[in-house]
C-alpha atoms as a PDB file:
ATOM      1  CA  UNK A   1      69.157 136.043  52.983  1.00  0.00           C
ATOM      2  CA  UNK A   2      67.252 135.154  55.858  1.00  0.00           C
ATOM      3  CA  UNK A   3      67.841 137.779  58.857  1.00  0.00           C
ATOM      4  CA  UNK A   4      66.056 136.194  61.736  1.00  0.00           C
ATOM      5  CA  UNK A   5      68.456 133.709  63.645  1.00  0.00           C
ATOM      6  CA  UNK A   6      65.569 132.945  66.105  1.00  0.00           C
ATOM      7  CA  UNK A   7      62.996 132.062  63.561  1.00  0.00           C
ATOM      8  CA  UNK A   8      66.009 129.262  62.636  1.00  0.00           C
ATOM      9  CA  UNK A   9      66.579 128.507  66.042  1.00  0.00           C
ATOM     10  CA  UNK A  10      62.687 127.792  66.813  1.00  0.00           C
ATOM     11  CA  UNK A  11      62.473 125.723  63.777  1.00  0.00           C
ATOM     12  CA  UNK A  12      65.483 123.575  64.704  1.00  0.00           C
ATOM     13  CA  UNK A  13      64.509 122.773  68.583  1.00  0.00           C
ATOM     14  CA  UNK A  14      60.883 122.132  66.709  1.00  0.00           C
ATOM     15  CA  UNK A  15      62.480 119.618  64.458  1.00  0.00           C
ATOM     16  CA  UNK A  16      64.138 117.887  67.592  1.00  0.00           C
ATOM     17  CA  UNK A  17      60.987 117.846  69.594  1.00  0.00           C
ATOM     18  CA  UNK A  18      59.013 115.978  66.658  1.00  0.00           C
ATOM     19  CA  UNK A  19      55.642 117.603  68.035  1.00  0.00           C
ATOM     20  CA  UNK A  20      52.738 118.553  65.215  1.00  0.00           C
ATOM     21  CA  UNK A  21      53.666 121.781  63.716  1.00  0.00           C
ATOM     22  CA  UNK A  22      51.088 124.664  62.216  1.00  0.00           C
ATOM     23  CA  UNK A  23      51.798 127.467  60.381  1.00  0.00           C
ATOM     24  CA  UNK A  24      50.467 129.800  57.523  1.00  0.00           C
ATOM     25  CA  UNK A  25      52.750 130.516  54.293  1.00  0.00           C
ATOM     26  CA  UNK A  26      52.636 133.545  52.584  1.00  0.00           C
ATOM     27  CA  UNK A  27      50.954 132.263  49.077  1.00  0.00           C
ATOM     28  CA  UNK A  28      47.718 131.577  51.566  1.00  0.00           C
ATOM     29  CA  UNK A  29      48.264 127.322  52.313  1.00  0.00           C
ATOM     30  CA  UNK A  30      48.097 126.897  55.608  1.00  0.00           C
ATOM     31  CA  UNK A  31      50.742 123.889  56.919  1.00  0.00           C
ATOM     32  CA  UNK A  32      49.934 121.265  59.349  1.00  0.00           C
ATOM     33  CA  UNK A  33      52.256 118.654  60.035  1.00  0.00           C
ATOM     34  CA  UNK A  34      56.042 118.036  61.024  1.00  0.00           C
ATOM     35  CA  UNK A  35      59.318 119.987  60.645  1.00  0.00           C
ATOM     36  CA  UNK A  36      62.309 117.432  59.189  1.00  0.00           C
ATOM     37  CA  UNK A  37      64.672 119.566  59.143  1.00  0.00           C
ATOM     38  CA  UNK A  38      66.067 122.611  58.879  1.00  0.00           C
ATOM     39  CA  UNK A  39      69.053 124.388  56.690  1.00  0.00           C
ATOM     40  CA  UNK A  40      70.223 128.112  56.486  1.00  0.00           C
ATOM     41  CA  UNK A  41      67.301 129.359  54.826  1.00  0.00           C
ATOM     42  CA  UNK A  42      64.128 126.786  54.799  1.00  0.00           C
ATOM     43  CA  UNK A  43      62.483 124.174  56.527  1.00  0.00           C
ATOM     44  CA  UNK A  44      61.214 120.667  55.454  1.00  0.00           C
ATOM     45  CA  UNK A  45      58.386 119.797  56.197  1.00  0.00           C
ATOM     46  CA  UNK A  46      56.370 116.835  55.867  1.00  0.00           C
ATOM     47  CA  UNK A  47      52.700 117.295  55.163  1.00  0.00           C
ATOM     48  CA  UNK A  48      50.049 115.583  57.754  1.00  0.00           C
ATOM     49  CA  UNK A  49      47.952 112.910  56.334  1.00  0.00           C
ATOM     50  CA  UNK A  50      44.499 114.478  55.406  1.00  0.00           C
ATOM     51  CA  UNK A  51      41.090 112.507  53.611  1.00  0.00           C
ATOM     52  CA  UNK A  52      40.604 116.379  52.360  1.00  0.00           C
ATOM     53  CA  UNK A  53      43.843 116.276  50.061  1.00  0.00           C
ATOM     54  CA  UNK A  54      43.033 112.916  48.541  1.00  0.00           C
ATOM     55  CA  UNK A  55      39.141 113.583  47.490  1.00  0.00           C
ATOM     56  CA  UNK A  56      40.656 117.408  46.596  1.00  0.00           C
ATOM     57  CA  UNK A  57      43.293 115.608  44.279  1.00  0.00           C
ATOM     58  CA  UNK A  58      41.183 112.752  43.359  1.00  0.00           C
ATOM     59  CA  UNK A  59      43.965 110.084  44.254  1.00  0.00           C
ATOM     60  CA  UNK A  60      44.749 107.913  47.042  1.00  0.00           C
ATOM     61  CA  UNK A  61      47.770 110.262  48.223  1.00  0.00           C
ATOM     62  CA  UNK A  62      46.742 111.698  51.957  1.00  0.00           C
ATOM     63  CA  UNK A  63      49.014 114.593  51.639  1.00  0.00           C
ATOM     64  CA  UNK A  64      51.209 116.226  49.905  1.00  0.00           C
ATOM     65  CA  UNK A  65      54.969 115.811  49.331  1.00  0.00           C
ATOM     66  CA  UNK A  66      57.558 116.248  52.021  1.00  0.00           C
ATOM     67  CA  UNK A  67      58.361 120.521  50.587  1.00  0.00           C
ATOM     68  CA  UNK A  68      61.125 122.781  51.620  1.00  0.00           C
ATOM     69  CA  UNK A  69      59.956 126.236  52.568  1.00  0.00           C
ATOM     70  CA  UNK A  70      61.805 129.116  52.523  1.00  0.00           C
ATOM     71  CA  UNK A  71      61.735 131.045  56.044  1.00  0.00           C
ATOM     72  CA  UNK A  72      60.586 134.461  53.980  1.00  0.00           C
ATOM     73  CA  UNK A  73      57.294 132.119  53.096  1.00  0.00           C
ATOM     74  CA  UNK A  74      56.505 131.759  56.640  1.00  0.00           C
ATOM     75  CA  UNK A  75      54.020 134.188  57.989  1.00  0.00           C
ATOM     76  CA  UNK A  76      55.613 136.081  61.162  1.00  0.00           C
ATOM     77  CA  UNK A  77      53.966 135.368  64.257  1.00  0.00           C
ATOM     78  CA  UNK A  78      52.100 131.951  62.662  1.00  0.00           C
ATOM     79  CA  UNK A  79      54.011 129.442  64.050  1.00  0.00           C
ATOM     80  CA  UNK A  80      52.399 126.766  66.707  1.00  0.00           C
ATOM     81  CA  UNK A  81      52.467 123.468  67.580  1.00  0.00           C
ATOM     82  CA  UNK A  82      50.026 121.224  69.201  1.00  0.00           C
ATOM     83  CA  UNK A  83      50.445 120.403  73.232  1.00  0.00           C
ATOM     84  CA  UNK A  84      49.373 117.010  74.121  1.00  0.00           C
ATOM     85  CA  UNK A  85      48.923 117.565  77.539  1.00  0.00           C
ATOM     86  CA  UNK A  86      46.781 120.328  77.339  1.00  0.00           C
ATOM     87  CA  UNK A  87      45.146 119.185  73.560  1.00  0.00           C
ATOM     88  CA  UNK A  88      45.180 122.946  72.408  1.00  0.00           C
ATOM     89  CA  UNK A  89      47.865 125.180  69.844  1.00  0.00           C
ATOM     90  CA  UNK A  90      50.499 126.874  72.002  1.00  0.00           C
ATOM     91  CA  UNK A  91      51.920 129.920  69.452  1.00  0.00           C
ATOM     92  CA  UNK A  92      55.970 129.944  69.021  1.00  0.00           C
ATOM     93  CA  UNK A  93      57.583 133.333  69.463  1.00  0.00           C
ATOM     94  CA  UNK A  94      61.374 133.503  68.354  1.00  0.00           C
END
């Protein structure tokens, strides 16, 4: 079980906001897109379209399926998301 309500907390006000989300998982793939939603212990996310994933896969698919990933996955302290205003990452910090 997931221990860390504010991890869950950050992910959910994310999800509302709808902003561009970053963060690095734990089997190396770093994500780049937006958080759908979130349950009790992972997040949806929905993959940013990319040219890279479609000559990598050698289809016409520009990302990957929507995935759920497990909060554990999530590497602590890797979580961002991209300011407009400024054009520049802001790290999140439960």
């Amino acid at each position: 079980m997931h221990r860390d309500p504010g991890l869950r907390a950050l992910l959910e006000r994310s999800a509302d906001a709808g902003d561009r989300h970053a963060f690095r998982l734990r089997d190396g793939r770093e994500f780049l897109g937006w958080i759908v939603e979130v349950a009790a212990e992972a997040v949806l996310v929905s993959w940013a379209p990319s040219p890279f994933y479609a000559q990598a896969t050698g289809t016409t698919e520009m990302s990957p399926a929507d995935e759920w990933v497990q909060f554990t996955e999530i590497v602590s302290g890797s979580l961002a998301r991209w300011d407009d205003a400024t054009r520049q990452w802001v790290v999140l910090v439960p």
